[in-house]
N, C-alpha and C. Protein backbone atom coordinates (compact mmCIF):
# COMPACT_ATOMS: atom_id res chain seq x y z
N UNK A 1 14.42 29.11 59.28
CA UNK A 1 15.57 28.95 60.15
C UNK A 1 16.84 29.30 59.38
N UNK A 2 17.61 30.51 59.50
CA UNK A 2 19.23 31.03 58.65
C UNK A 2 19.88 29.97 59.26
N UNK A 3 19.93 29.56 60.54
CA UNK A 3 20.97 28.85 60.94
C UNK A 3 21.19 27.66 59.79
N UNK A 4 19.77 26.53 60.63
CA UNK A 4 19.71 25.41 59.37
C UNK A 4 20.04 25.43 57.86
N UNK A 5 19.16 27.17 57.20
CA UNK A 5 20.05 26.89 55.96
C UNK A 5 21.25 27.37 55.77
N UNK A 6 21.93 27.94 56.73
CA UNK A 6 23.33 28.23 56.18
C UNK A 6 24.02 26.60 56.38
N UNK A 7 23.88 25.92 57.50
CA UNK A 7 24.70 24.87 57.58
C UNK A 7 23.86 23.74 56.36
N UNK A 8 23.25 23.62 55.83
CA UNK A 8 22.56 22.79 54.76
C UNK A 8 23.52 23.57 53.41
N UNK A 9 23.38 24.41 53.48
CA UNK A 9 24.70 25.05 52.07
C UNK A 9 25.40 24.51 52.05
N UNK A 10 26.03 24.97 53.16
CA UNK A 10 27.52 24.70 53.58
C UNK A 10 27.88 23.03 53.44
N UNK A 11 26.91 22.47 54.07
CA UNK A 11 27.10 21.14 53.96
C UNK A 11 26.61 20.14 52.26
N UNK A 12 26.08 20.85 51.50
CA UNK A 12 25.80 20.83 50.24
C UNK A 12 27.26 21.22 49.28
N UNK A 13 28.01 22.29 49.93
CA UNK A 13 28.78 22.89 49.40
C UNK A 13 30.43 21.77 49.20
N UNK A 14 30.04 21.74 50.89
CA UNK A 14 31.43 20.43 51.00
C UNK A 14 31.03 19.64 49.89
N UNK A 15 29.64 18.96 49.90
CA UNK A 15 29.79 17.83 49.12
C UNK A 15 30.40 17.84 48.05
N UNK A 16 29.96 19.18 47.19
CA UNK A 16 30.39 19.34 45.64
C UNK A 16 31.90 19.54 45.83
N UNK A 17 32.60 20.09 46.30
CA UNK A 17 34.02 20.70 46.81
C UNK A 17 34.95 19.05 46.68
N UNK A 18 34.19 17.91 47.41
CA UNK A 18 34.42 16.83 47.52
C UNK A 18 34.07 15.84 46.64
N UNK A 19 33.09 16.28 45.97
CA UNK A 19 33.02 15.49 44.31
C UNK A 19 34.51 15.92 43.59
N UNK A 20 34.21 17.73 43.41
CA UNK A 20 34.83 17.84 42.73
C UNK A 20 36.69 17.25 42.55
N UNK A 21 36.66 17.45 44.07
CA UNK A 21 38.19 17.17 44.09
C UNK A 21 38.57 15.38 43.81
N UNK A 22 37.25 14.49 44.40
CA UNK A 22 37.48 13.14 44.19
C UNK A 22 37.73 12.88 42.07
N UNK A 23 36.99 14.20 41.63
CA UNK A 23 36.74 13.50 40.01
C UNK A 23 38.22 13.64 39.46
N UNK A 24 39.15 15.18 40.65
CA UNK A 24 40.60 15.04 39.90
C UNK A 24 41.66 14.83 40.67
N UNK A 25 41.15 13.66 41.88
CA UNK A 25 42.32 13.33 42.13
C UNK A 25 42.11 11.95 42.24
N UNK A 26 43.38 11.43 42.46
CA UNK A 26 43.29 10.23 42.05
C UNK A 26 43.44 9.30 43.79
N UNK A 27 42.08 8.21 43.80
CA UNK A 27 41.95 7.89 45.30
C UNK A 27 42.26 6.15 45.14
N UNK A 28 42.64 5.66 46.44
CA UNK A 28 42.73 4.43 46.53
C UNK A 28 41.20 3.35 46.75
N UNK A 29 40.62 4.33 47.45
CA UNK A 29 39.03 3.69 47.77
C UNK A 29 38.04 4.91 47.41
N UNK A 30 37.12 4.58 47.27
CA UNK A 30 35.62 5.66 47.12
C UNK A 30 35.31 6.38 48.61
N UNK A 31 36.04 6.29 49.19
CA UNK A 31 35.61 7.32 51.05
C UNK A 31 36.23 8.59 50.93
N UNK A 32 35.78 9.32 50.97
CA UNK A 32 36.29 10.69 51.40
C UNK A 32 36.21 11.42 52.89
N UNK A 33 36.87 11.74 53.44
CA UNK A 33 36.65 12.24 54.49
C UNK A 33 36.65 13.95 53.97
N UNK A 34 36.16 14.80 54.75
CA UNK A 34 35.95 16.01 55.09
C UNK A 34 35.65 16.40 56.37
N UNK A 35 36.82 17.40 56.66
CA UNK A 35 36.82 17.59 58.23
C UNK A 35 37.32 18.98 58.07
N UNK A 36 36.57 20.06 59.24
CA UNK A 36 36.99 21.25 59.54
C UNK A 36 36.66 21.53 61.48
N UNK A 37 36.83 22.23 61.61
CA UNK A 37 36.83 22.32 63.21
C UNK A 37 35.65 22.44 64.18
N UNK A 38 34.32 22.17 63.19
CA UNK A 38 33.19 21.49 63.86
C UNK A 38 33.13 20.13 63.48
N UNK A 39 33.54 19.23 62.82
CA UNK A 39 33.84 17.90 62.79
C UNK A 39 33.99 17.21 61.93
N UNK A 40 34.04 16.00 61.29
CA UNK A 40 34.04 15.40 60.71
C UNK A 40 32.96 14.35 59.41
N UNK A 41 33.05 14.51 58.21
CA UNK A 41 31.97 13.65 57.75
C UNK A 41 32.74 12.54 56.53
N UNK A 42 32.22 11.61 56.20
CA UNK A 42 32.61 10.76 55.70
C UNK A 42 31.84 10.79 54.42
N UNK A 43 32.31 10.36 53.40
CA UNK A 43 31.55 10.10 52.04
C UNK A 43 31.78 9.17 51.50
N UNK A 44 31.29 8.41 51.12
CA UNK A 44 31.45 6.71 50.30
C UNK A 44 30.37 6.58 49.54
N UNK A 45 31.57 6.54 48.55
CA UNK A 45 30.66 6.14 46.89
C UNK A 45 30.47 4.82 46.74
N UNK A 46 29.61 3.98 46.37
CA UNK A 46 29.75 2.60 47.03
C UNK A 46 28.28 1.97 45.77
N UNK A 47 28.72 0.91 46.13
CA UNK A 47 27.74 -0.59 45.28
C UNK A 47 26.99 -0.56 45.87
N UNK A 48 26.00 -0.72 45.34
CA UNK A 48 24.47 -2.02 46.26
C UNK A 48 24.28 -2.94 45.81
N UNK A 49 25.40 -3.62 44.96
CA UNK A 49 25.67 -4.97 44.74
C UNK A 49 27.22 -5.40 44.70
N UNK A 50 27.54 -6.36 45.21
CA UNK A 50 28.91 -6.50 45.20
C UNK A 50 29.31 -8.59 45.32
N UNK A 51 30.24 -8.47 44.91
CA UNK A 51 30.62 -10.01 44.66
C UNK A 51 31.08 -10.49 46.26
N UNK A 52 30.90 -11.93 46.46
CA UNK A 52 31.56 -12.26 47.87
C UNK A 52 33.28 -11.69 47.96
N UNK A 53 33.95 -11.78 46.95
CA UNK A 53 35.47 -11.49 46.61
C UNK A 53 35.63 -9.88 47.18
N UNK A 54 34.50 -9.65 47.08
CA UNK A 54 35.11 -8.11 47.30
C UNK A 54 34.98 -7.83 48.63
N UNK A 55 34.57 -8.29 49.72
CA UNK A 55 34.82 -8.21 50.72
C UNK A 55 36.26 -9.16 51.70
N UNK A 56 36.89 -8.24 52.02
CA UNK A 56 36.45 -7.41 53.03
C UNK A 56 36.55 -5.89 52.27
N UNK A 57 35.68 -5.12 52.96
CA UNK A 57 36.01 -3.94 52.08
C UNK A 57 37.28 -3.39 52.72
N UNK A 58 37.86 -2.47 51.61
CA UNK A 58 38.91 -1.60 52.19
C UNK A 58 39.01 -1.34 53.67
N UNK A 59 39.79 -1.26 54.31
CA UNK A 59 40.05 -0.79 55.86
C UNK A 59 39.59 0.85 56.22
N UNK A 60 39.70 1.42 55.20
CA UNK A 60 39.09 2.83 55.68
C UNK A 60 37.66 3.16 56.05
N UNK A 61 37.20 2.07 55.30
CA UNK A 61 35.60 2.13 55.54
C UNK A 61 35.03 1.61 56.90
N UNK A 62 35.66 0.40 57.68
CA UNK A 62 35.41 0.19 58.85
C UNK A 62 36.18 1.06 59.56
N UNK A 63 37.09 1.71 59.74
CA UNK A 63 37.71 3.19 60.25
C UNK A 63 36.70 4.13 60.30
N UNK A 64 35.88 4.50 59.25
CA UNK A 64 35.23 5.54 59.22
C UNK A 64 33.58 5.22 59.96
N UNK A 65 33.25 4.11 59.78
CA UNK A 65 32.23 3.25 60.53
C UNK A 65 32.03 3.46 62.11
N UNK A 66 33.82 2.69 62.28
CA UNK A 66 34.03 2.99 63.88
C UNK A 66 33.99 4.36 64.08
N UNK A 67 34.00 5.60 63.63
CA UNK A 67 34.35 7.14 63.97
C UNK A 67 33.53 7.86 63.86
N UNK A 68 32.21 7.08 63.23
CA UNK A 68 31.16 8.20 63.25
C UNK A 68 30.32 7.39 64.22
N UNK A 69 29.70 8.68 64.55
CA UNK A 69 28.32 8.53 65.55
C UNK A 69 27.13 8.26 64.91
N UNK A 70 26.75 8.82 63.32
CA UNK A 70 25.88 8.65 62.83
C UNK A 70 25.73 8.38 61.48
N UNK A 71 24.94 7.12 60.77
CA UNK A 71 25.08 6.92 59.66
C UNK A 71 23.81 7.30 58.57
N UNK A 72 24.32 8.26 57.69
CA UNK A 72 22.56 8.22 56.78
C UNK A 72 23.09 7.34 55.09
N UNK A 73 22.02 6.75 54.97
CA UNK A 73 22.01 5.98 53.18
C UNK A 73 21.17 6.77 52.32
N UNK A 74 21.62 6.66 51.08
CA UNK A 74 20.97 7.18 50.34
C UNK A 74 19.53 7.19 50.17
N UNK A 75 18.92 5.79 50.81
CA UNK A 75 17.60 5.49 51.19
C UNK A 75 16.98 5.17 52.79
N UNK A 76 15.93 4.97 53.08
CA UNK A 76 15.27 4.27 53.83
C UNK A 76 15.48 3.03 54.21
N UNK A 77 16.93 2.42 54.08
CA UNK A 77 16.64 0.57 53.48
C UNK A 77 15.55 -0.35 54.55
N UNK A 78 15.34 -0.22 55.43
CA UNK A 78 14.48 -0.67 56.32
C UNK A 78 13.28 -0.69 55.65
N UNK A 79 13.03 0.69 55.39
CA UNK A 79 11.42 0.86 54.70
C UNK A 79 11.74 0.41 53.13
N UNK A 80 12.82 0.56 52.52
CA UNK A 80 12.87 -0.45 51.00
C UNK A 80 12.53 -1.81 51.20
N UNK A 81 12.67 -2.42 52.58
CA UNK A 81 12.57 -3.93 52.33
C UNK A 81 11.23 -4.21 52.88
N UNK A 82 10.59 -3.78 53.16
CA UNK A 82 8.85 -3.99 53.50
C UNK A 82 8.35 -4.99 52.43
N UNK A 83 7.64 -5.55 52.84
CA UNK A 83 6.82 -6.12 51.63
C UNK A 83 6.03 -4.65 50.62
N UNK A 84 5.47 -3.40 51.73
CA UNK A 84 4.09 -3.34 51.19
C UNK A 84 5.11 -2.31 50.00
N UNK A 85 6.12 -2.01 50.24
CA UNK A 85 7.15 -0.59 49.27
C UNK A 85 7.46 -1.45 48.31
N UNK A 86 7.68 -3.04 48.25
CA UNK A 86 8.31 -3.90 47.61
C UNK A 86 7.61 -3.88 46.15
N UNK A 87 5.80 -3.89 46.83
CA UNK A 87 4.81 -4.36 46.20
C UNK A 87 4.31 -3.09 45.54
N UNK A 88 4.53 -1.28 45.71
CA UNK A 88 4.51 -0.70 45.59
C UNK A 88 5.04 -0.37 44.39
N UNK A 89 6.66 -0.68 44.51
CA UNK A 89 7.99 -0.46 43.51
C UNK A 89 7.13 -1.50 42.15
N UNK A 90 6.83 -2.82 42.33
CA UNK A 90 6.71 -3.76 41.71
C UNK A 90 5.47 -3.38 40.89
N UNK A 91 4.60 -2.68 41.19
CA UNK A 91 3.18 -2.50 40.73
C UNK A 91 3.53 -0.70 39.95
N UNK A 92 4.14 -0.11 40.34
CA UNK A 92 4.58 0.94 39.55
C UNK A 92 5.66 0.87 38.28
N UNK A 93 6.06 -0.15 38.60
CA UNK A 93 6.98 -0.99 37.30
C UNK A 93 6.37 -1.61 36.23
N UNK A 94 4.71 -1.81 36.31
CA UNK A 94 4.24 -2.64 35.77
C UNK A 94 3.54 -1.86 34.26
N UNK A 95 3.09 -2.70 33.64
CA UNK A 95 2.57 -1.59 32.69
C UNK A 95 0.96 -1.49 32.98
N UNK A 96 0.16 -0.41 32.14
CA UNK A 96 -1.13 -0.63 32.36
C UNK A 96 -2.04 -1.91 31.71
N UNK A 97 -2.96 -1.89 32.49
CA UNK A 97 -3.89 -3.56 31.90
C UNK A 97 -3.56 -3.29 30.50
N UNK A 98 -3.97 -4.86 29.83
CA UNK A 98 -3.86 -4.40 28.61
C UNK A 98 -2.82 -4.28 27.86
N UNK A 99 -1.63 -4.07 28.13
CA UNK A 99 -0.68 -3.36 27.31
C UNK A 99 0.52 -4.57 27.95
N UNK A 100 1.45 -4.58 26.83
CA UNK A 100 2.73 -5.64 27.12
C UNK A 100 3.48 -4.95 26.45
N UNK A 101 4.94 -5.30 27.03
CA UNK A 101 6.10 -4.68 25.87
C UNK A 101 6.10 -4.48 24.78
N UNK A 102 5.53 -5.59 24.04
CA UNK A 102 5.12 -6.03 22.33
C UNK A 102 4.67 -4.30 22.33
N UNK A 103 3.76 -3.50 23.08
CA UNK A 103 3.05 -2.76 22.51
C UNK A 103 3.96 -1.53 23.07
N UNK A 104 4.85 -1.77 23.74
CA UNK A 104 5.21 -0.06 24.00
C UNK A 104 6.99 -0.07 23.09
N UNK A 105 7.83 -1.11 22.97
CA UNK A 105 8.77 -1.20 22.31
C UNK A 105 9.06 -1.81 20.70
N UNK A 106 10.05 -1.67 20.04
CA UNK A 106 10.33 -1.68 18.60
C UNK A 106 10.29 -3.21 18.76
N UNK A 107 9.29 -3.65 17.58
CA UNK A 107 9.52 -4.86 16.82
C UNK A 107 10.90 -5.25 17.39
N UNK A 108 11.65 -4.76 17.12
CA UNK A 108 12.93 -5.45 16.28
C UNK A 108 13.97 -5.44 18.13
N UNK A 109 13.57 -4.58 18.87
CA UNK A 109 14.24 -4.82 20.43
C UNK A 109 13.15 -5.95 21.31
N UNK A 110 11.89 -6.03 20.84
CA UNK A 110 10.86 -7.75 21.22
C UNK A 110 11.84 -8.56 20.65
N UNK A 111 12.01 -8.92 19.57
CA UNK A 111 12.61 -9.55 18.73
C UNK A 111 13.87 -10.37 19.51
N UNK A 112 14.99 -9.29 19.60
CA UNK A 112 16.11 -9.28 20.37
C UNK A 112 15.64 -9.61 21.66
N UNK A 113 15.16 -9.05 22.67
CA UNK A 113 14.70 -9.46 23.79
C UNK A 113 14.19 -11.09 24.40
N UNK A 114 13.07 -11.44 23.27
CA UNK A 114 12.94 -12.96 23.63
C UNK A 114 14.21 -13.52 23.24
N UNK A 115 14.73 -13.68 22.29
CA UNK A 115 15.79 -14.39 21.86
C UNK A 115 17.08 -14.20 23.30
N UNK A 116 16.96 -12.88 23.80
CA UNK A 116 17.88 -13.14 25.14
C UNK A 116 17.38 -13.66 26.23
N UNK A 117 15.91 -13.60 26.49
CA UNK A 117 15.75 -14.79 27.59
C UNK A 117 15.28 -16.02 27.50
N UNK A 118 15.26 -16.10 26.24
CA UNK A 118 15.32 -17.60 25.87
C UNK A 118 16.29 -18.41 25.93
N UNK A 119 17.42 -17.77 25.31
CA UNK A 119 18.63 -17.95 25.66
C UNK A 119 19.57 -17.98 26.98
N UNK A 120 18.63 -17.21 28.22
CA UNK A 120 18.81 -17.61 29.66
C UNK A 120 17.73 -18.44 30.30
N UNK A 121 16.63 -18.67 29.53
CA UNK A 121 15.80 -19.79 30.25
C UNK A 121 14.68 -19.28 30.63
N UNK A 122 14.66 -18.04 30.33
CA UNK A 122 13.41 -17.49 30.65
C UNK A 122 12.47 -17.08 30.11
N UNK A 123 11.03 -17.54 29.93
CA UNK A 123 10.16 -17.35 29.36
C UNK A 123 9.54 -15.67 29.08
N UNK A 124 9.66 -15.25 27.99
CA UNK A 124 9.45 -13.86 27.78
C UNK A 124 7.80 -13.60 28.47
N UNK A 125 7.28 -14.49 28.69
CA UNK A 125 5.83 -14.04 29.35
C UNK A 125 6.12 -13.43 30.69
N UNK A 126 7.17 -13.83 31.58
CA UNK A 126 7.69 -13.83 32.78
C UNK A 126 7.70 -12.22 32.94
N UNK A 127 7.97 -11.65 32.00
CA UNK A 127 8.40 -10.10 31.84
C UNK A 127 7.51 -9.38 31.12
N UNK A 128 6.53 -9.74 30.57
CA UNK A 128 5.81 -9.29 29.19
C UNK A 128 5.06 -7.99 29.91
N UNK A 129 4.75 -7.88 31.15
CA UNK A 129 4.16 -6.74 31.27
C UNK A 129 4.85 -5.02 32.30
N UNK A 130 6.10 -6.13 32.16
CA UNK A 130 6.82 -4.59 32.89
C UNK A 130 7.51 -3.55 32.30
N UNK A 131 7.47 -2.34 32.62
CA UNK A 131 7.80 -1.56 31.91
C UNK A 131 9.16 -2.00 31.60
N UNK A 132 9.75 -1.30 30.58
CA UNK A 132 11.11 -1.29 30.21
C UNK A 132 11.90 -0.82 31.50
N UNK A 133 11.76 0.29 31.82
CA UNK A 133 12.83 0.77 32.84
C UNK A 133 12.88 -0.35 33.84
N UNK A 134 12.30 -1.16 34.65
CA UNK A 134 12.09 -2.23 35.60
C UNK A 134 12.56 -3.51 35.19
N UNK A 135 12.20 -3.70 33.64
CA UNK A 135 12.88 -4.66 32.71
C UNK A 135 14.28 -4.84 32.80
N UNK A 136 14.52 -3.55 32.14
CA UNK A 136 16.00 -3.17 32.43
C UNK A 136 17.02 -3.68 33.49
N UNK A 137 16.38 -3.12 34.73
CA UNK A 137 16.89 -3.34 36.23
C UNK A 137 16.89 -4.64 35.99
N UNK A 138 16.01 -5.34 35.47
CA UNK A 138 16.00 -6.49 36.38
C UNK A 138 16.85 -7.47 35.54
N UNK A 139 16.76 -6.86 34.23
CA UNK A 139 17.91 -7.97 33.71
C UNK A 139 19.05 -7.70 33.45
N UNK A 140 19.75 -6.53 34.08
CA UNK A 140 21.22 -6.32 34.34
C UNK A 140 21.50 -6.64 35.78
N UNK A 141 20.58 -6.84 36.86
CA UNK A 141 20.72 -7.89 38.52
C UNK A 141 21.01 -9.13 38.08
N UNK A 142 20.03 -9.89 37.10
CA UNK A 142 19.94 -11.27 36.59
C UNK A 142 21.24 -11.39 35.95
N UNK A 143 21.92 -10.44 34.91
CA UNK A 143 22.97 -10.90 34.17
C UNK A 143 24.13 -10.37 35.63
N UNK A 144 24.01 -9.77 36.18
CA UNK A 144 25.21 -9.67 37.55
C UNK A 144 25.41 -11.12 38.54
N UNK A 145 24.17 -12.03 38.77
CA UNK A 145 23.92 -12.91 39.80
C UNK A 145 25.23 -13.94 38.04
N UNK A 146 24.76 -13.65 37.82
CA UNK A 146 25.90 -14.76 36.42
C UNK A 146 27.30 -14.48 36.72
N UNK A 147 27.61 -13.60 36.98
CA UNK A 147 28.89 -12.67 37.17
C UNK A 147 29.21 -13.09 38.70
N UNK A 148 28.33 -13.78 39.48
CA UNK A 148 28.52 -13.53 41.04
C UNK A 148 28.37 -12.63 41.84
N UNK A 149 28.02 -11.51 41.26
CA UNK A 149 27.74 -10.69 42.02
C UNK A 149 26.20 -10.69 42.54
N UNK A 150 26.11 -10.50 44.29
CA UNK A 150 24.75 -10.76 44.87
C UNK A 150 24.42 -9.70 45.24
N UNK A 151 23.01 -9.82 46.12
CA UNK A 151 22.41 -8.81 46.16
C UNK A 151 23.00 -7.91 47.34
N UNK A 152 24.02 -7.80 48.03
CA UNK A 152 24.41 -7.06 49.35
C UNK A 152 25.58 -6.25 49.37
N UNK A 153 25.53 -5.30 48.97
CA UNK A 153 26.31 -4.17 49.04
C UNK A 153 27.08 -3.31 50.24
N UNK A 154 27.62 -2.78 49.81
CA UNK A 154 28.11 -1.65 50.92
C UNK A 154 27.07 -1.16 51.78
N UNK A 155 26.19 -0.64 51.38
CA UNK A 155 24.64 0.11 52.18
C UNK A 155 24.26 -0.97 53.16
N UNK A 156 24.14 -2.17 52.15
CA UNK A 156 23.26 -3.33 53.21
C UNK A 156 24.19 -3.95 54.03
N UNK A 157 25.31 -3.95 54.09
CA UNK A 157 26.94 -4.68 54.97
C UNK A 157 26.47 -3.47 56.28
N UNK A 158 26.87 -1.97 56.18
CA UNK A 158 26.85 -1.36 56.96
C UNK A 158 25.33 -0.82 57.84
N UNK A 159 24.33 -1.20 56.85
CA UNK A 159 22.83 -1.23 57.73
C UNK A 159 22.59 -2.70 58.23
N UNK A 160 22.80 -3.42 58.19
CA UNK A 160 23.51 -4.65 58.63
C UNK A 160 23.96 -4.47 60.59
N UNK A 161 25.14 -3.85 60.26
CA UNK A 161 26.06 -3.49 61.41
C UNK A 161 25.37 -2.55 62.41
């Protein structure tokens, strides 16, 4: 289909046009609008975690909410919150039988590691078999919920609505 991919360029093209110009100019909120004389699209750079304080969000964003007809997220969130994708994400995070952090990371970051969730209360067994990258995630959410910041973001406010 030329049609579809010329307007998939084109609409690829805005985006970058609209990165680019957001990286040098200087904005009050993360929304961008882009509009030419077939219509209008909105862009929002946005959290998927955010503190209660930070709402309400900016006014442009419920402006741009009310003005479009159609909203896409970076994901599925409907199908992210399933149990069975949950259990999916969770089991691909995991390491293979057999194997614990002890065995895929440095002495000396085990080391450091229990000593930090010991130091939050948490038993390093709790974690002992997930990969690092999932590790990771999960203990920069854990050190955010310290900070106040919860789990509901911009994405989930407006899939929400």
């Amino acid at each position: 289909m030329m049609i579809q991919s010329q307007r998939r360029a084109t609409f690829f093209s805005l985006i970058a046009l609209v990165f680019t110009i957001g990286f040098v100019a200087s904005a009050q909120t993360t929304l961008w609008r882009v509009k030419n004389d077939q219509g209008t699209i909105y862009i929002g750079g946005t959290c998927h975690i955010l503190r209660s304080s930070d709402y309400p969000l900016p006014p442009e964003f419920d402006a741009a909410y009310k003005a479009s007809s159609t909203i896409f997220f970076e994901t599925d969130i409907g199908q992210m919150q399933s149990p069975a994708v949950q259990q999916k994400i969770m089991m691909q995070g995991m390491l293979p039988a057999g194997k614990t952090l002890k065995d895929v990371i440095s002495e000396d970051a085990y080391t450091k590691l229990a000593a930090h969730l010991q130091k939050s209360g948490m038993p390093v067994v709790g974690v002992s078999r997930l990969k690092p990258s999932l590790l990771s995630v999960t203990l920069v959410f854990l050190e955010m919920q310290k900070l106040g910041v919860g789990a509901q973001g911009v994405d989930m406010h407006f899939y929400g609505r």
